[in-house]
Each structure stands twice: as structure tokens, then as C-alpha cells.
Protein backbone atom coordinates (compact mmCIF):
# COMPACT_ATOMS: atom_id res chain seq x y z
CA UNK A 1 -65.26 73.15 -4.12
CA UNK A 2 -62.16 74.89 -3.63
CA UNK A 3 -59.09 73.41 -6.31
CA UNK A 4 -56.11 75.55 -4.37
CA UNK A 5 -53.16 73.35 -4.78
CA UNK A 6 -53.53 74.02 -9.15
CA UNK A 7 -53.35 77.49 -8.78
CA UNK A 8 -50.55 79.69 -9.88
CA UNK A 9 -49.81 80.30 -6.88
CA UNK A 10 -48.88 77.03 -5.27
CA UNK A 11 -47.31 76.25 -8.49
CA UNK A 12 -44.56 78.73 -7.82
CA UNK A 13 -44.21 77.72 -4.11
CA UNK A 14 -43.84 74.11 -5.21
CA UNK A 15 -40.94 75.30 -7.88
CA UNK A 16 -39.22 76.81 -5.88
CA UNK A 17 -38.90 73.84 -3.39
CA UNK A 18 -37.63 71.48 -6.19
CA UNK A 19 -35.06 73.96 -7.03
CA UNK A 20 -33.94 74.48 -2.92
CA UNK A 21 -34.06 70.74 -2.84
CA UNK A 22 -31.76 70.28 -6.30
CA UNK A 23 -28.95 73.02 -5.00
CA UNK A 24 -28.98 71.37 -1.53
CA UNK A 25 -28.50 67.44 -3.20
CA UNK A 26 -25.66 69.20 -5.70
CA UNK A 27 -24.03 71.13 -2.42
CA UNK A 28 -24.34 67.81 -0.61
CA UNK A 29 -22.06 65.81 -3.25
CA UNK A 30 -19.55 68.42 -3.76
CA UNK A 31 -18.57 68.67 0.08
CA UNK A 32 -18.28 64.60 -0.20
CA UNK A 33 -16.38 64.69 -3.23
CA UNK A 34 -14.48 68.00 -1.92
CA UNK A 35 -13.76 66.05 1.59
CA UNK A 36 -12.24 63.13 0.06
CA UNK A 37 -10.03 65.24 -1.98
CA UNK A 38 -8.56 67.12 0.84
CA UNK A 39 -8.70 64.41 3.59
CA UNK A 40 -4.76 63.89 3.04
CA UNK A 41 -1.72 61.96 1.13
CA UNK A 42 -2.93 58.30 -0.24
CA UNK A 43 -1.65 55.47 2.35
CA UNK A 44 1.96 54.55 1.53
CA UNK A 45 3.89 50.70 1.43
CA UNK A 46 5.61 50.77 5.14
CA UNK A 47 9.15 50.70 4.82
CA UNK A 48 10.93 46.96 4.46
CA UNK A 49 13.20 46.70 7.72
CA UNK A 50 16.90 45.42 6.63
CA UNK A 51 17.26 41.47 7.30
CA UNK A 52 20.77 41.39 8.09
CA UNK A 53 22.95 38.06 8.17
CA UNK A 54 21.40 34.55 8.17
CA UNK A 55 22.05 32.10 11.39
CA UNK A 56 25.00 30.37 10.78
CA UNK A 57 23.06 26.98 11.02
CA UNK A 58 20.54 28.34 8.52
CA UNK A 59 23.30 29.44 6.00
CA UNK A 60 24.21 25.80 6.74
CA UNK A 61 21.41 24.03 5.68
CA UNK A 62 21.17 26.18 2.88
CA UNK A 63 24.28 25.47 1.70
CA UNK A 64 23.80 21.48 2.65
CA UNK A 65 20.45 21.57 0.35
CA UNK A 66 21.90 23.04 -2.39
CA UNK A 67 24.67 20.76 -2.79
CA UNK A 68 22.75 17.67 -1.99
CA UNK A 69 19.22 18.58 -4.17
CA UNK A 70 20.68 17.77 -7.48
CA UNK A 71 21.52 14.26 -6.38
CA UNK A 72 17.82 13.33 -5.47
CA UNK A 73 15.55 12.19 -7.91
CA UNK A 74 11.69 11.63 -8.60
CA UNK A 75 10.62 8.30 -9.51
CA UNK A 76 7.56 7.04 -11.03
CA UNK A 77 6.87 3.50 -11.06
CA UNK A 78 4.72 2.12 -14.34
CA UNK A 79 2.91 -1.21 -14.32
CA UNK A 80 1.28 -2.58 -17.29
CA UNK A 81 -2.61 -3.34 -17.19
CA UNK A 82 -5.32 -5.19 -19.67
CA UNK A 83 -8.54 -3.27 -20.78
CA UNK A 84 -11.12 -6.08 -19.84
CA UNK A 85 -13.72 -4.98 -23.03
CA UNK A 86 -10.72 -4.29 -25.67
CA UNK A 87 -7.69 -6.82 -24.11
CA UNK A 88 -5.10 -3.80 -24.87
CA UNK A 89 -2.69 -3.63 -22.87
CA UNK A 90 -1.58 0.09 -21.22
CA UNK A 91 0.93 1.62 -19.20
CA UNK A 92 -0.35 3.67 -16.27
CA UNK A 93 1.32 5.21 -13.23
CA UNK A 94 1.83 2.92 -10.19
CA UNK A 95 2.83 4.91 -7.19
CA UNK A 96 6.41 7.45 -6.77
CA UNK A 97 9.30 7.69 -4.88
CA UNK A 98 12.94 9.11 -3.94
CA UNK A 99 16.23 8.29 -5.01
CA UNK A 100 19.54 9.41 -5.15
CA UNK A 101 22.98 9.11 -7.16
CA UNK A 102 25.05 6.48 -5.90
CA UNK A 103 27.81 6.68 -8.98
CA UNK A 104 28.71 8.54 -11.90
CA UNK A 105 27.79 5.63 -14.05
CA UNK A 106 24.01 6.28 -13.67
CA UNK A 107 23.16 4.13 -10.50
CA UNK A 108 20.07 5.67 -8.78
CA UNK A 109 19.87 3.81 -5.15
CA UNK A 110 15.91 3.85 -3.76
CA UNK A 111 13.51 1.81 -2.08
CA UNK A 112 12.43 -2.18 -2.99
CA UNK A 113 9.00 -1.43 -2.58
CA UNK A 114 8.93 1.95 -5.04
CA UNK A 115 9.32 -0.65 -7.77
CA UNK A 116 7.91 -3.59 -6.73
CA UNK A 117 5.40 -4.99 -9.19
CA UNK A 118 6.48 -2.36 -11.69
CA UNK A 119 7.10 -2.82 -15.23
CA UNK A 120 9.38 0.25 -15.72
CA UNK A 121 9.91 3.00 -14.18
CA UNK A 122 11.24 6.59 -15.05
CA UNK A 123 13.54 9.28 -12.82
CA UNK A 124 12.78 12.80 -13.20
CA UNK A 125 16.34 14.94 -12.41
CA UNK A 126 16.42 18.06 -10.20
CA UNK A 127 16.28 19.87 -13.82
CA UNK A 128 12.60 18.80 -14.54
CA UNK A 129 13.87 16.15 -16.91
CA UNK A 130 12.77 13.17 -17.60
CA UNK A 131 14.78 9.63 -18.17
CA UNK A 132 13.79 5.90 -18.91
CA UNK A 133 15.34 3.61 -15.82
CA UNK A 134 16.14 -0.13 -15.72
CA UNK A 135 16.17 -2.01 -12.49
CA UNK A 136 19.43 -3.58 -12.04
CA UNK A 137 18.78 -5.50 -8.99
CA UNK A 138 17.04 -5.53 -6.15
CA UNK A 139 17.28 -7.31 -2.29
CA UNK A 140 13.60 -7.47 -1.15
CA UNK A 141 14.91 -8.33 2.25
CA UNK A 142 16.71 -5.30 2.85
CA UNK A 143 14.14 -2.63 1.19
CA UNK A 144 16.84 -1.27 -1.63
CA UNK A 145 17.13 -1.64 -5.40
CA UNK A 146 18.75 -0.36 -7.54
CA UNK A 147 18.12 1.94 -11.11
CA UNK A 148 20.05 2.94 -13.78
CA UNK A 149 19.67 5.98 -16.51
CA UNK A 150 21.74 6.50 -19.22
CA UNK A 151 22.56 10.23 -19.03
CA UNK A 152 25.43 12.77 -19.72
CA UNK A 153 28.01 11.78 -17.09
CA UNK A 154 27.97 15.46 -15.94
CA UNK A 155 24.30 15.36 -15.07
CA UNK A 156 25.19 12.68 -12.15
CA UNK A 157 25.65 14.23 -8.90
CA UNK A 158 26.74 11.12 -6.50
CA UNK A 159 26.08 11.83 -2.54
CA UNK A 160 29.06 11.25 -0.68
CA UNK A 161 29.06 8.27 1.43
CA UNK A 162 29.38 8.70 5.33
CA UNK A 163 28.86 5.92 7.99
CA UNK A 164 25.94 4.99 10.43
CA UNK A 165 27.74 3.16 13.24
CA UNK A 166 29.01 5.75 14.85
CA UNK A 167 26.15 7.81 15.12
CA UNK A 168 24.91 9.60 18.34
CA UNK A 169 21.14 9.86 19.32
CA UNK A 170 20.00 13.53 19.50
CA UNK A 171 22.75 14.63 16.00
CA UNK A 172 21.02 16.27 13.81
CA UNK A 173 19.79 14.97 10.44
CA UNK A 174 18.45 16.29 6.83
CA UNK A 175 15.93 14.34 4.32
CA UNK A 176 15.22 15.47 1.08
CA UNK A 177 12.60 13.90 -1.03
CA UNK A 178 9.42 14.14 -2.70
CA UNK A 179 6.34 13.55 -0.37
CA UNK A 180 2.64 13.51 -2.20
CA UNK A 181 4.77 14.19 -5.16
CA UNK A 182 6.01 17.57 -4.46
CA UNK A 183 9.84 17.18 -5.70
CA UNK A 184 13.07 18.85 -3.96
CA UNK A 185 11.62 19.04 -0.08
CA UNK A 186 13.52 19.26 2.34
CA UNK A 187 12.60 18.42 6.23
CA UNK A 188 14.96 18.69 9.17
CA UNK A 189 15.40 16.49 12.63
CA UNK A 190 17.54 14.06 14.92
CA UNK A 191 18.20 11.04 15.70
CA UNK A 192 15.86 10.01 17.91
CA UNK A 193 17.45 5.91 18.38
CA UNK A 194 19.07 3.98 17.40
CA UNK A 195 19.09 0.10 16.63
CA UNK A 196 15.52 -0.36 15.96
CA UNK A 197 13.89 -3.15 13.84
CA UNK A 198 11.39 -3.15 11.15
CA UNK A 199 9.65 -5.61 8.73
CA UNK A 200 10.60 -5.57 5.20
CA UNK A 201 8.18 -6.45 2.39
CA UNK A 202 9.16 -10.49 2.43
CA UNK A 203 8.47 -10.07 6.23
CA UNK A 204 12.05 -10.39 7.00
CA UNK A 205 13.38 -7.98 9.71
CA UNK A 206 15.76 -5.11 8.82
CA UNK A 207 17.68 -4.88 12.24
CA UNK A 208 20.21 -1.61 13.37
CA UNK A 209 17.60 0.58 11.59
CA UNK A 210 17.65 4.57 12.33
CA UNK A 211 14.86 6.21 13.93
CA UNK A 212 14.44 10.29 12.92
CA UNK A 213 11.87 12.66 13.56
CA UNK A 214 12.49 14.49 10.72
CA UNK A 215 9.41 14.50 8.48
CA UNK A 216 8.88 11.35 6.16
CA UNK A 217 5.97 10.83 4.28
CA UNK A 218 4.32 9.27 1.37
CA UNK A 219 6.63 9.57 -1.45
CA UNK A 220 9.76 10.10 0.79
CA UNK A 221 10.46 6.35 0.82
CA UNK A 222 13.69 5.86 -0.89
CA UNK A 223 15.08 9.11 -0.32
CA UNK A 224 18.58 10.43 1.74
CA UNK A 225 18.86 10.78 5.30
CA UNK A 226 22.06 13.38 5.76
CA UNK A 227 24.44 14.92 8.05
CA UNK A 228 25.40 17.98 9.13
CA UNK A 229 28.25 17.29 6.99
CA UNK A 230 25.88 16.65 4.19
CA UNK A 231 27.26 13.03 4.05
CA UNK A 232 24.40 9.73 3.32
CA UNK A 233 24.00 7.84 6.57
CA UNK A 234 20.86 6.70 6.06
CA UNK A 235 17.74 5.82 3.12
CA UNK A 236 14.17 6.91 4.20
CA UNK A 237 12.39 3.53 4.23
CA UNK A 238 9.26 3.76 6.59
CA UNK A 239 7.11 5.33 9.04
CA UNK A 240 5.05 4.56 12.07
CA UNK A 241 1.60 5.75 11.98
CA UNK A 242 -1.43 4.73 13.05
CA UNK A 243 -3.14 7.57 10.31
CA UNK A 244 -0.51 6.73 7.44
CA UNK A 245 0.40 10.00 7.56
CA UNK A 246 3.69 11.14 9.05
CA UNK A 247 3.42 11.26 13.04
CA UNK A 248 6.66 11.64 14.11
CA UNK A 249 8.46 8.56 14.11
CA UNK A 250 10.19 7.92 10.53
CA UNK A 251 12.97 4.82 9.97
CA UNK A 252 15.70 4.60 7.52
CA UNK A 253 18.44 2.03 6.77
CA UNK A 254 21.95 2.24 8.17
CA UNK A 255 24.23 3.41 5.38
CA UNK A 256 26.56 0.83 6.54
CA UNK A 257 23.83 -1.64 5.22
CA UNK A 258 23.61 0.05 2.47
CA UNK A 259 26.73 0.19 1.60
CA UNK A 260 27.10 -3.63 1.49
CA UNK A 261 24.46 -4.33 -0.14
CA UNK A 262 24.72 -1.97 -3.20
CA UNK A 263 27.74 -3.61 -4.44
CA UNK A 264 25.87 -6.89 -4.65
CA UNK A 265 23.11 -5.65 -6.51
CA UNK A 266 25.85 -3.95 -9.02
CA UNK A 267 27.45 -7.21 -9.28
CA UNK A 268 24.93 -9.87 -9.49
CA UNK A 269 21.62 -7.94 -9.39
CA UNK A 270 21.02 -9.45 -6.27
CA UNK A 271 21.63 -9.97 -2.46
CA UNK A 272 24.44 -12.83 -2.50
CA UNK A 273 24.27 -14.86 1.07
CA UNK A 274 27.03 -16.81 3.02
CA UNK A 275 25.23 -19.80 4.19
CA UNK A 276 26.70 -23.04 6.49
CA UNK A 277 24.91 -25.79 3.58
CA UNK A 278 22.06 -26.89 6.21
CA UNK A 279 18.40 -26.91 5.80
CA UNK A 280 16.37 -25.77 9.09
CA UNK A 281 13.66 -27.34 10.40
CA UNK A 282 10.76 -25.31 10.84
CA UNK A 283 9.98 -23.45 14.27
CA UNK A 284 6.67 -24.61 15.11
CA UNK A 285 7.58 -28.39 14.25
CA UNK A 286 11.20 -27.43 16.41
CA UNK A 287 9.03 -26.88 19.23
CA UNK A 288 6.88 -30.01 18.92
CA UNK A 289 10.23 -31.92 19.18
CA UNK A 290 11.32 -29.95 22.53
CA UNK A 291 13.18 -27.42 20.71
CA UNK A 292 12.23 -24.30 22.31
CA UNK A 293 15.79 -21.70 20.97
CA UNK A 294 17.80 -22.32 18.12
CA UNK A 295 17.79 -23.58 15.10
CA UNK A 296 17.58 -27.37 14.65
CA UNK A 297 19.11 -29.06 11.72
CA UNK A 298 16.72 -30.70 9.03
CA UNK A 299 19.58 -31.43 6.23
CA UNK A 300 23.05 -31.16 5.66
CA UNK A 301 24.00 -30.55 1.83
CA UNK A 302 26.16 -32.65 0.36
CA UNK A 303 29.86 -31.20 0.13
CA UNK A 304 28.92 -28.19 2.15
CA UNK A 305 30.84 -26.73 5.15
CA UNK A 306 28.55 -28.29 7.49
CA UNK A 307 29.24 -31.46 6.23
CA UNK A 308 32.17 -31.38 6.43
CA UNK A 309 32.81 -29.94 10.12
CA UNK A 310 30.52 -33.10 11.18
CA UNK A 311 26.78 -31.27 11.48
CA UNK A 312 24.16 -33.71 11.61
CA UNK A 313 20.64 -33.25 10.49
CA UNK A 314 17.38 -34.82 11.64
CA UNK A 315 16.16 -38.24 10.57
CA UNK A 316 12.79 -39.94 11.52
CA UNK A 317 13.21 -43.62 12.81
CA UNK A 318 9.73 -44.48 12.72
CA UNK A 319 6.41 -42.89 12.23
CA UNK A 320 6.52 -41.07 15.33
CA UNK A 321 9.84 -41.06 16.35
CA UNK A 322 12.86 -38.98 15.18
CA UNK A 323 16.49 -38.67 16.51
CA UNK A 324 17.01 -34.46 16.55
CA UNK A 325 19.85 -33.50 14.45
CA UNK A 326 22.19 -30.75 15.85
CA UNK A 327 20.85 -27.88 17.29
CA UNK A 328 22.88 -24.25 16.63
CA UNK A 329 22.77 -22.59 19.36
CA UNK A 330 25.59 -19.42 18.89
CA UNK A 331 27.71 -18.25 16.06
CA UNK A 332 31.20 -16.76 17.54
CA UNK A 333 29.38 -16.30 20.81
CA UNK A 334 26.67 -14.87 19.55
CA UNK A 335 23.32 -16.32 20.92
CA UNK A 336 20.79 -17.52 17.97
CA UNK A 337 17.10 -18.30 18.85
CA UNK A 338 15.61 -18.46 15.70
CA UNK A 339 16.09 -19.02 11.74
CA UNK A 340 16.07 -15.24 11.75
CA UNK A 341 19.07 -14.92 14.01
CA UNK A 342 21.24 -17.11 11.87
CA UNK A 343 20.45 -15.13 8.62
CA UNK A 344 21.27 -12.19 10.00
CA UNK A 345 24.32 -13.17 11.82
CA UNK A 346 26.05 -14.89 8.47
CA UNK A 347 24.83 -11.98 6.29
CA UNK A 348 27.55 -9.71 6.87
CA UNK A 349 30.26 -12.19 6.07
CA UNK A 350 31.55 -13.43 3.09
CA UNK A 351 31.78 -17.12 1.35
CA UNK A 352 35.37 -18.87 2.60
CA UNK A 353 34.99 -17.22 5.86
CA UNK A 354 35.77 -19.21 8.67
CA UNK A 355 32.76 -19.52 11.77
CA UNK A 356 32.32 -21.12 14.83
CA UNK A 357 28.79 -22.91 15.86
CA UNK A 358 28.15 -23.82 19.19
CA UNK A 359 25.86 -26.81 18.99
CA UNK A 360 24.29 -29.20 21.07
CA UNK A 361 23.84 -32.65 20.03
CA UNK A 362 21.96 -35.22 22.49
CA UNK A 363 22.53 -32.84 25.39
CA UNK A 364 25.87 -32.62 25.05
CA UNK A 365 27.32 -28.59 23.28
CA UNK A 366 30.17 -28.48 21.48
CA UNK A 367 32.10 -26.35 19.13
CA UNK A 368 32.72 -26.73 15.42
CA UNK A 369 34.36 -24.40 12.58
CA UNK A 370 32.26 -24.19 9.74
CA UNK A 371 33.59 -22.66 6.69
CA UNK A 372 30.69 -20.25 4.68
CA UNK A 373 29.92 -21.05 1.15
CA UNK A 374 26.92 -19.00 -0.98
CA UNK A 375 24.29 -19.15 -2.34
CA UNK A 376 21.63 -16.66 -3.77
């Protein structure tokens, strides 16, 4: 038997191999490292072209938010709630909002519904700070309440006040707010109408309202609407979605509404209305008595201005017969179908003012002056 590959021999054969192999591995790793080395100058940052000068509309709407940002304000609504095991009572977040300075005396205008049901609430500033509010008054009917913080006077930052009836379909428009809770956001539009109605939160319509499609979400509700001029002509109330999120179509309140409404709130911490002294008779009973539009008269208060311009109210002469009271048909010329009508026609006048009803009384109209009084 023949034992070749331990001989000497091969031995030296196979050492030298392993030492080819060796040099040829080392060679092998110094061209790589060698290559990279001399393969050319490390990859450089390109060069930043020069911007040059903003739009002129962009410097505009930076300039508008930066004025009108430290008006708006963050507010968290807080309800109180009872630990079923221990009975303690707790505070704990209810839902946020937007707001915005309507004074220098600490007035924060927003939304009815960001407070409604709340126990407190607090108004974070533009600054990040954080401030205890009081509701001073609120008109459910027309979506707006009103806050107040006691701050340093020079903290306030009131929006200046522009108008909403002469507004033009297609002019563009600016809302800042906080949607989902991300503060200081600002989203851009038009008008896209005008004149539309929504429901408020007593199911009440808001008429003249202002449709945008600049983006309003969750959390923008309560929040300005703005000019060009950077002037308040609207507050951020709803949107129209069939998601809930924002889809396009976003309504706000006529700053001319707002603008009469405010002062009530400031005055008696609610909405004060003119009314004629009647009581109305509901619709659906109306109509089971053959009165199909306007508003038929249940009661006439005693000592009211319907009294005394000679309104008469409905009676029932036996158990199945009444004789109809008056039925209001127009106020100055303007038709009124419903209890809704009336309401909104009186609620932009004052108490002592002067009206005239057309009514019709045993198929016979007429015209009467009524004069307003109040009531809350």
C-alpha cells in the first residue's frame, strides 16, 4: 500500500499552495481597499438655488396670519363626572374648540356647542399659555357664546370687525383654528354662497349663513372666517359631510349676526327677543283647523302690543268646535308661513319698535301696527 500524499514531498507542494493562495486573498483586498481609495472626491450637498421674492398674495397671507394668529385661541371644554365604585367626583376633558378676541376686556367669542354641557372650560393663548374662562352668556339658537379670561390687557389681541352683507361669492376667505387639536392652522378658500340655512343645536334654523370651501374640521368650530383685509366676517360653525370629516362644504355665521348678538350676551348673558305678546298655536293642530301658512293666534297677553292693536286669539266654543283667532300672515310685507318665520323676522328689531301684521281674521286681511315688547 502506497501512503504518497504524507510524504515530504507532497508536503512541500501542498505549502506552497497555501502560501500562493494567502498572497493572492491579501493582493485581492488591497486592490479593493486601493480602488475605493482612488475611485474619486466623496459626493458633495448640490448647491441650494436662490428663492427670490415671495408672490405678492403669499406675502399677503403671511402677513394676514401673523397679525390675526394671536387673536385665536384653543379651548378645552371640562365636564364634571362621578366614579360609580368611589362616588368622587372628577374633572375630565370634554371635547375643544376655536375662539377669538372680541375686546380688550377679555371676551373670547366661540361656538354654543364647544361648551355646551361643560362645567368650565379653559383658553390656551397663541403663547402656549394657559387661562381659567367663565361663560358669560350664551344664545343656543344662534350657535355663539361667549368666554371671558382675566389676563394682562396687553395679551388681548381683538380681530377687527368687518361686515358680511356685502359679500361677493367667489372673494376669497382665511380660517384659522385648531382642527384635531393642532393649534394656529391656517386653511385658505372662497365663498362659495351665500344665504344658506343650517340647524342649530335647539333645532332652530340659523338663516343668511356663509358657505366656504376653505377647510373646516373637527376642532375648527368656533373659529374666524377672514378677509383679504384680514377683517372677521364670519365664525366657523359647521360642516357638511356625510364621513364627518371635512368634504368641502364648511358654514359659518354672518358677522353681521354676530355682531348683534354679542352685545346681548355682554349685557344680559343672553339672546334678548322682541316679541308681539301672542302665544302660537301649534302647526300640526293649525293645519287640523284649515290653517295651512301662517301663524295662527292661540293667546294674546294681557297688556301686550297685540292686545292692544286688537289681535285676537283662538277660543274653543264647544268640544269640537273653535272660532280661529287671527292668523299673521306678513310682517312689513314680508310673507310668514310658519312660527319660524315670525322669530326670525322680529329678531333683528328692537322692543318699542313699531311693526305692521297683515292678518286675516274670518276671511277677511287687514293691517294692524303692533308695537314690539321683550322678552327673554
Amino acid at each position: 500500500m502506497s501512503y504518497e500524499n504524507s510524504s515530504p514531498r507532497f508536503l512541500r507542494r501542498l505549502a506552497t499552495a497555501a502560501l500562493l493562495l494567502g498572497l493572492g486573498f491579501a493582493l485581492g483586498v488591497a486592490v479593493e481597499n486601493g480602488g475605493a481609495r482612488t475611485a474619486g472626491p466623496a459626493a458633495q450637498p448640490r448647491t441650494v438655488a436662490a428663492r427670490g421674492d415671495l408672490a405678492s398674495d403669499e406675502r399677503s397671507t403671511i402677513e394676514l396670519f401673523e397679525a390675526a394668529s394671536p387673536s385665536v385661541v384653543h379651548i378645552t371644554s371640562i365636564t364634571r363626572r362621578q366614579d360609580f365604585f368611589s362616588l368622587n367626583v372628577y374633572e375630565i376633558p370634554q371635547g375643544t374648540g376655536t375662539g377669538f378676541f372680541w375686546d380688550d376686556q377679555g371676551h373670547i367669542v366661540t361656538n354654543f356647542h364647544v361648551i355646551q354641557g361643560a362645567s368650565r372650560a379653559t383658553v390656551t393663548l397663541a403663547d402656549q399659555s394657559t387661562w381659567d374662562a367663565e361663560v358669560v352668556g350664551s344664545a343656543p339658537d344662534k350657535d355663539l357664546a361667549v368666554l371671558k379670561v382675566e389676563i394682562p390687557r396687553e395679551r388681548m389681541r381683538p380681530l377687527p370687525l368687518g361686515t358680511s352683507r356685502d359679500l361677493k361669492v367667489g372673494q376669497k376667505v382665511f380660517a384659522i383654528g385648531n382642527p384635531f387639536g393642532l393649534d394656529q392652522t391656517l386653511t385658505t378658500g372662497v365663498i362659495s354662497a351665500l344665504g344658506r340655512e343650517i340647524e342649530s343645536v335647539t333645532r332652530r334654523p340659523i338663516r343668511d349663513v356663509i358657505q366656504t370651501d376653505a377647510a373646516i374640521n373637527p376642532g375648527n368650530s368656533g373659529g374666524p372666517l377672514l378677509d383679504s383685509a384680514g377683517r372677521l366676517v364670519a365664525v366657523n360653525t359647521a360642516i357638511y359631510s356625510p364621513s364627518g370629516a371635512y368634504a368641502g362644504i364648511g358654514f359659518a355665521i354672518p358677522a353681521d349676526t354676530v355682531n348683534w348678538v354679542v352685545p346681548q350676551l355682554l349685557q344680559y348673558g343672553e339672546l334678548i327677543r322682541p316679541t308681539l305678546g301672542i302665544e302660537a298655536v301649534a302647526e300640526r293642530w293649525a293645519q287640523r283647523l284649515g290653517v295651512e301658512e301662517g301663524v295662527l293666534v292661540y293667546r294674546v297677553q294681557e297688556g301686550s302690543g297685540a292686545e292692544k292693536a286688537g289681535l285676537r286669539g283662538t277660543r274653543q266654543i264647544s268640544r269640537r268646535d273653535f272660532e280661529l283667532g287671527d292668523v299673521i300672515l306678513e310682517l312689513e310685507g314680508k310673507k310668514v308661513a310658519s312660527w319660524d318665520d315670525l322669530l326670525l323676522a322680529l329678531e333683528r328689531r328692537r322692543a318699542g319698535d313699531r311693526v305692521k301684521l297683515t292678518v286675516e281674521r274670518d276671511g277677511r286681511r287687514r293691517t294692524v301696527d303692533v308695537v314690539l315688547g321683550s322678552t327673554r
